[in-house]
PDB file of N, CA and C in Angstrom:
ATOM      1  N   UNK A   1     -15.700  -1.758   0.931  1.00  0.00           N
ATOM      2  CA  UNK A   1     -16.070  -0.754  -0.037  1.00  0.00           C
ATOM      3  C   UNK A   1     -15.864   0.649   0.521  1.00  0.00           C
ATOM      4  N   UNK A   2     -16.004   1.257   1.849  1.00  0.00           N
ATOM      5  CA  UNK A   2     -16.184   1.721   1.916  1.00  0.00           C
ATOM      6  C   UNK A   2     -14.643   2.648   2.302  1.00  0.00           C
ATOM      7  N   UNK A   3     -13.772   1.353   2.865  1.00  0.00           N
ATOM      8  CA  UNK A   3     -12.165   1.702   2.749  1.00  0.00           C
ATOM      9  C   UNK A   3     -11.979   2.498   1.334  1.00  0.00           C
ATOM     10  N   UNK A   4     -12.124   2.451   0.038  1.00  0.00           N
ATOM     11  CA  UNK A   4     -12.127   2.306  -1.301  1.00  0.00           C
ATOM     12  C   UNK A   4     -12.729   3.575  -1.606  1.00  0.00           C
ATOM     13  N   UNK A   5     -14.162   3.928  -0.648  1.00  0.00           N
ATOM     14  CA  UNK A   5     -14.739   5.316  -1.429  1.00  0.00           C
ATOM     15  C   UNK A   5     -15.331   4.912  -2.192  1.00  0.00           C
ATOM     16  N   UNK A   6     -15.832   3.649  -2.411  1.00  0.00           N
ATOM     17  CA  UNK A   6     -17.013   3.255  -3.554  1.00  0.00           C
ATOM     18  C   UNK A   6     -18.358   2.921  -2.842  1.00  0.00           C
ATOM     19  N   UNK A   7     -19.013   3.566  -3.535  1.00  0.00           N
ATOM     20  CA  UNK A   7     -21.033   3.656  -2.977  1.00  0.00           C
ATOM     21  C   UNK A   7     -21.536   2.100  -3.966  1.00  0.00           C
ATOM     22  N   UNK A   8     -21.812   1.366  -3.179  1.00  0.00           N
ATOM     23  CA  UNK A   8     -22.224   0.492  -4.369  1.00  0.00           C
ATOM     24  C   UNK A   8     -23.634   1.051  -5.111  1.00  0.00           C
ATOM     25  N   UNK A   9     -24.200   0.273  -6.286  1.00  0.00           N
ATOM     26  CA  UNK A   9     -25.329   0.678  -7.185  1.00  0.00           C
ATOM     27  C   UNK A   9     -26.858   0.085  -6.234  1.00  0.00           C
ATOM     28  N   UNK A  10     -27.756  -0.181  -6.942  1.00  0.00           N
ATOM     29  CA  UNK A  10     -29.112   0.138  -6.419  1.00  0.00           C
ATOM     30  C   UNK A  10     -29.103  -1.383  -5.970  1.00  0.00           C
ATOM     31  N   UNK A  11     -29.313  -2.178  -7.369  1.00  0.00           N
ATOM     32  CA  UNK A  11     -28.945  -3.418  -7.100  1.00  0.00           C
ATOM     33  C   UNK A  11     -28.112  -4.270  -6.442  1.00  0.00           C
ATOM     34  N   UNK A  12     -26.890  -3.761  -6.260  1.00  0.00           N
ATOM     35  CA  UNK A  12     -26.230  -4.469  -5.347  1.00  0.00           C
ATOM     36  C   UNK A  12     -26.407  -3.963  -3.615  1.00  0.00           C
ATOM     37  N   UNK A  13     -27.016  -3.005  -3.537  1.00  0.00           N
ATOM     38  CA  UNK A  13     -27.727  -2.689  -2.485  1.00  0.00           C
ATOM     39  C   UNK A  13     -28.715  -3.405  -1.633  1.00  0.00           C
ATOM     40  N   UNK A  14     -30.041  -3.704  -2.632  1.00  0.00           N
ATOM     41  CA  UNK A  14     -31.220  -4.726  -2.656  1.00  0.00           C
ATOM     42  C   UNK A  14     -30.364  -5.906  -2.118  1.00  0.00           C
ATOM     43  N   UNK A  15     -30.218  -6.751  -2.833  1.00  0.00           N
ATOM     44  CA  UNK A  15     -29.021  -8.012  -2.900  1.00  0.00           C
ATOM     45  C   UNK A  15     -28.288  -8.081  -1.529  1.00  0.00           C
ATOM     46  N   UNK A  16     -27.727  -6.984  -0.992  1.00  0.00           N
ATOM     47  CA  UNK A  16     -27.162  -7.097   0.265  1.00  0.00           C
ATOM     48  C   UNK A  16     -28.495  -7.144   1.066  1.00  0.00           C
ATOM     49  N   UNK A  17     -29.522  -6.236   1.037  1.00  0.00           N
ATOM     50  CA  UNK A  17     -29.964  -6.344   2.057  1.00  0.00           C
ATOM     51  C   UNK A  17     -31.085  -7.621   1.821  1.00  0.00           C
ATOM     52  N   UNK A  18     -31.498  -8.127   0.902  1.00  0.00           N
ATOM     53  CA  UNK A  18     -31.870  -9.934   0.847  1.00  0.00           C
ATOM     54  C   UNK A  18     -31.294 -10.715   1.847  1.00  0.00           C
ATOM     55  N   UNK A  19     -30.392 -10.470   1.467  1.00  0.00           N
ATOM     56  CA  UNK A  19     -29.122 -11.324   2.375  1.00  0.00           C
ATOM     57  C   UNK A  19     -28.922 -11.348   3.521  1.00  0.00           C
ATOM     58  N   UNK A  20     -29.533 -10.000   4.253  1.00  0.00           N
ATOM     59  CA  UNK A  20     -29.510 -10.053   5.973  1.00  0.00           C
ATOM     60  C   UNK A  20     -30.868 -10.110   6.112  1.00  0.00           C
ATOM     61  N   UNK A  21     -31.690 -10.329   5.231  1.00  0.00           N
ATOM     62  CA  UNK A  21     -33.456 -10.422   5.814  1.00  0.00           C
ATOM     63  C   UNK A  21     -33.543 -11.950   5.536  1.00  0.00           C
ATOM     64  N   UNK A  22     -32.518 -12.692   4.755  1.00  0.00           N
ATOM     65  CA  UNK A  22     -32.468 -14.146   4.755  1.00  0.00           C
ATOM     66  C   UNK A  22     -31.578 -14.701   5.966  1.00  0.00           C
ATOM     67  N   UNK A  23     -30.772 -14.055   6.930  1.00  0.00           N
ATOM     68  CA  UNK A  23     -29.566 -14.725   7.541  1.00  0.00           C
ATOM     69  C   UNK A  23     -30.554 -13.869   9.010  1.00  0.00           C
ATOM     70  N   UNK A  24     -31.890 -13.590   8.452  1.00  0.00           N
ATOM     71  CA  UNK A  24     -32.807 -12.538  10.138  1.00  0.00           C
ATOM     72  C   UNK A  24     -31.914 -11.648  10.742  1.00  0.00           C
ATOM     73  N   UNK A  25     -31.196 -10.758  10.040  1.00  0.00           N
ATOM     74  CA  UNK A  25     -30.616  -9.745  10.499  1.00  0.00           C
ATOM     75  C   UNK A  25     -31.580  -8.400   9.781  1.00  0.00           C
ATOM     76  N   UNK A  26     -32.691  -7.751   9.876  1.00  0.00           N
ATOM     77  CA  UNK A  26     -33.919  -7.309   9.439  1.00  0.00           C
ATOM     78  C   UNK A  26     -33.173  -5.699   9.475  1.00  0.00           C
ATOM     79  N   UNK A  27     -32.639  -5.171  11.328  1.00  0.00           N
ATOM     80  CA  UNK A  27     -32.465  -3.750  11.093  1.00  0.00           C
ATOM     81  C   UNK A  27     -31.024  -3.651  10.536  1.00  0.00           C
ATOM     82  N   UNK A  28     -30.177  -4.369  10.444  1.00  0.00           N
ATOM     83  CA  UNK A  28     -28.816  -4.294   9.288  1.00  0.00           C
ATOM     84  C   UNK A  28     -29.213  -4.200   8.076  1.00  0.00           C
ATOM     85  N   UNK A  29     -30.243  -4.824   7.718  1.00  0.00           N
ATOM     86  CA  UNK A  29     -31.033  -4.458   6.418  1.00  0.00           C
ATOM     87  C   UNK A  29     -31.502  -3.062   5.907  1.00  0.00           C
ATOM     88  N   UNK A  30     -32.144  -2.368   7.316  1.00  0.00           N
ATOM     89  CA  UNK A  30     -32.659  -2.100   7.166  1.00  0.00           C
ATOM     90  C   UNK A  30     -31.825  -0.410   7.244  1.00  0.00           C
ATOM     91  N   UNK A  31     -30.488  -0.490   7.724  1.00  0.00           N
ATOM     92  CA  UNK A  31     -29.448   0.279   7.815  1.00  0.00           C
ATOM     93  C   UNK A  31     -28.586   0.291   6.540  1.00  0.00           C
ATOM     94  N   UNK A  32     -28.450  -0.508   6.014  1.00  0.00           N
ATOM     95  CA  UNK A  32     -28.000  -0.096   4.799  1.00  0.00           C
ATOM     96  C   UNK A  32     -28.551  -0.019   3.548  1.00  0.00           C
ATOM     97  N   UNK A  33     -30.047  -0.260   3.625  1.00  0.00           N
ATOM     98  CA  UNK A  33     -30.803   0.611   2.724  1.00  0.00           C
ATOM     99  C   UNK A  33     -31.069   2.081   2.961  1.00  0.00           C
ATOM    100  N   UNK A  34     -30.960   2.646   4.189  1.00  0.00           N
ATOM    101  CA  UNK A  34     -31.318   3.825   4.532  1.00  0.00           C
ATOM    102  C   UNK A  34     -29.546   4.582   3.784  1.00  0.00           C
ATOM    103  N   UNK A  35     -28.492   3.697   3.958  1.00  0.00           N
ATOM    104  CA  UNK A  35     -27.418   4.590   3.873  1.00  0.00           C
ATOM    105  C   UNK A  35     -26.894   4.639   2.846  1.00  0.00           C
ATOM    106  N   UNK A  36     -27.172   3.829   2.055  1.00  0.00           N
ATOM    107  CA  UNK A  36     -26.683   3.598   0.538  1.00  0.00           C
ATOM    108  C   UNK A  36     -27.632   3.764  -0.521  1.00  0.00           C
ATOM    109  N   UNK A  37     -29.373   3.991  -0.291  1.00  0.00           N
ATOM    110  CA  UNK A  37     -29.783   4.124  -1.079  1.00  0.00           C
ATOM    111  C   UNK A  37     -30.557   5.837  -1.664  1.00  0.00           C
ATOM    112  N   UNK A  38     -30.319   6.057  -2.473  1.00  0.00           N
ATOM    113  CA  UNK A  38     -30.929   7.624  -2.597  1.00  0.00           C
ATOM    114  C   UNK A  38     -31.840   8.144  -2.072  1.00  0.00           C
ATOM    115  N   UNK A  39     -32.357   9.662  -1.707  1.00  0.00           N
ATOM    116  CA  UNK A  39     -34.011   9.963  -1.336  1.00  0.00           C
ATOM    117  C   UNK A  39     -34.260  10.230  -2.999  1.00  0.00           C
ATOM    118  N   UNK A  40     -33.491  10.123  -4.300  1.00  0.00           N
ATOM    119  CA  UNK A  40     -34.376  10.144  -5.050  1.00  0.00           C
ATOM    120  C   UNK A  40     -33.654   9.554  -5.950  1.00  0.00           C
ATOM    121  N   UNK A  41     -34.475   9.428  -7.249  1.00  0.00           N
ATOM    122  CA  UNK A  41     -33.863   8.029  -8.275  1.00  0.00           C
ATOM    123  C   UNK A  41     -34.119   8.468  -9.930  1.00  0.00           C
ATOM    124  N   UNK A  42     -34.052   8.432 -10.522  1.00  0.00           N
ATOM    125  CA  UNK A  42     -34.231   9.183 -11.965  1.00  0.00           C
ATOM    126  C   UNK A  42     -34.911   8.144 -12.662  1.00  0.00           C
ATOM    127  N   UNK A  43     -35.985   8.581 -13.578  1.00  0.00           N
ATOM    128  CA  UNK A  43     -36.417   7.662 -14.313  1.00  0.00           C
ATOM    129  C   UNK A  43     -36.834   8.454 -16.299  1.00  0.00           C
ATOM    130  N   UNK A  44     -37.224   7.293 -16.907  1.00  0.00           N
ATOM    131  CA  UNK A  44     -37.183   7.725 -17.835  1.00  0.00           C
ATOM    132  C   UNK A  44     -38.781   7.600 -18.405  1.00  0.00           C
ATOM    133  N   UNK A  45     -39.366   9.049 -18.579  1.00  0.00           N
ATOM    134  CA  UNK A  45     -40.577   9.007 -19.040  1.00  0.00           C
ATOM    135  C   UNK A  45     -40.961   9.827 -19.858  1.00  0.00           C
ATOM    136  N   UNK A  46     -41.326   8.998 -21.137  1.00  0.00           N
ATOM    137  CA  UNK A  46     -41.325   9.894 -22.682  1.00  0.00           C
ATOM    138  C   UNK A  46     -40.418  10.909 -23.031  1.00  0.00           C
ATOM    139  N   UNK A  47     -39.588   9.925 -22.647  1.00  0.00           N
ATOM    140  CA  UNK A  47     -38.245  10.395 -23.499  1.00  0.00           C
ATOM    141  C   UNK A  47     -37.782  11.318 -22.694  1.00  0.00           C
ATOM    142  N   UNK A  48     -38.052  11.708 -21.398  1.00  0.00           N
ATOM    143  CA  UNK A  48     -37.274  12.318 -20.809  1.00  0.00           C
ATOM    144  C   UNK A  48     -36.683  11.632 -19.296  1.00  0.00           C
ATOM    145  N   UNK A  49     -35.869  12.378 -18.885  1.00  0.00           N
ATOM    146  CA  UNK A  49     -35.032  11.842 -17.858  1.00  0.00           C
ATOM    147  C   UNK A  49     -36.084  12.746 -16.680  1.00  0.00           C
ATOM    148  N   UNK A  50     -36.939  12.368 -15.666  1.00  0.00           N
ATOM    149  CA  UNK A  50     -37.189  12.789 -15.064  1.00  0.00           C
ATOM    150  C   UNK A  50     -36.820  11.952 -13.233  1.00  0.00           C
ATOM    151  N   UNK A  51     -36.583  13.443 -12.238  1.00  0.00           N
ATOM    152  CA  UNK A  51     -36.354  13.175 -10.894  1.00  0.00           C
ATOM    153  C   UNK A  51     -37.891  12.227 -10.310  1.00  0.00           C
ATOM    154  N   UNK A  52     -37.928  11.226  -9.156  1.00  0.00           N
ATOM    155  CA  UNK A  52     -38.894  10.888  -8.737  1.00  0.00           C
ATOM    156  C   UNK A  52     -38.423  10.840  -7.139  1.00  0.00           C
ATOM    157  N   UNK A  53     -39.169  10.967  -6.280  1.00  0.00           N
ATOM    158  CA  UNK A  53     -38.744  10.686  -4.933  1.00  0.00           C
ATOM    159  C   UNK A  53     -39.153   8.841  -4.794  1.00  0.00           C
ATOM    160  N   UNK A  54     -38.299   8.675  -3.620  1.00  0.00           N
ATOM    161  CA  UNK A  54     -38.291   7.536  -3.195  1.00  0.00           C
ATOM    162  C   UNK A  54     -39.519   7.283  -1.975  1.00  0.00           C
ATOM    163  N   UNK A  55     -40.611   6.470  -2.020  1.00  0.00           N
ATOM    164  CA  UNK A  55     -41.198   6.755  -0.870  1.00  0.00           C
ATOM    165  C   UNK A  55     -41.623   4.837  -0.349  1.00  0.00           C
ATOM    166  N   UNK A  56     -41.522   4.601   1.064  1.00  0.00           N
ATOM    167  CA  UNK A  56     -41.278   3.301   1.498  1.00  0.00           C
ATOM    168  C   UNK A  56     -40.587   4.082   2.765  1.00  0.00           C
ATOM    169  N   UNK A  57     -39.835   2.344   3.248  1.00  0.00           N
ATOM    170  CA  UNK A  57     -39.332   2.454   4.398  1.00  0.00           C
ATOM    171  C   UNK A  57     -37.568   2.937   4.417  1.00  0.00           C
ATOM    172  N   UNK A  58     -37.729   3.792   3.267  1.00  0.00           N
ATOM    173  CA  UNK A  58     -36.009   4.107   3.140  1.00  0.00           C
ATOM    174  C   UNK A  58     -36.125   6.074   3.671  1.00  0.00           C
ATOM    175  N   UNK A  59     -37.290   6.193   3.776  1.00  0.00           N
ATOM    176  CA  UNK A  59     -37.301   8.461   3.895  1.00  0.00           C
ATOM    177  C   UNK A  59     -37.568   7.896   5.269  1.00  0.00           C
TER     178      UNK A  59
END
């Protein structure tokens, strides 16, 4: 992907990193949630599009 210039989405993010916390690879997990996933995420509340920060083990 990254040959390509494509960021994958949120979900396919999660999904990868399942996948190395299932195969006990925990800080590869834990590296490409930090690098692929946003410090912030948009959500939708009463009808508006509002910014939220991300807070966990990804800041």
């Amino acid at each position: 992907m990254e040959e390509l210039g494509v960021r994958p989405d949120e979900d396919t993010t999660r999904r990868i990193g399942k996948a190395f916390v299932a195969s006990g690879q925990e800080e590869k997990e834990k590296h490409v949630l930090e690098k692929y996933l946003k410090k912030w995420k948009y959500i939708h509340f009463n009808g508006e599009r509002v910014r939220v920060r991300r807070d966990g083990p990804l800041v």
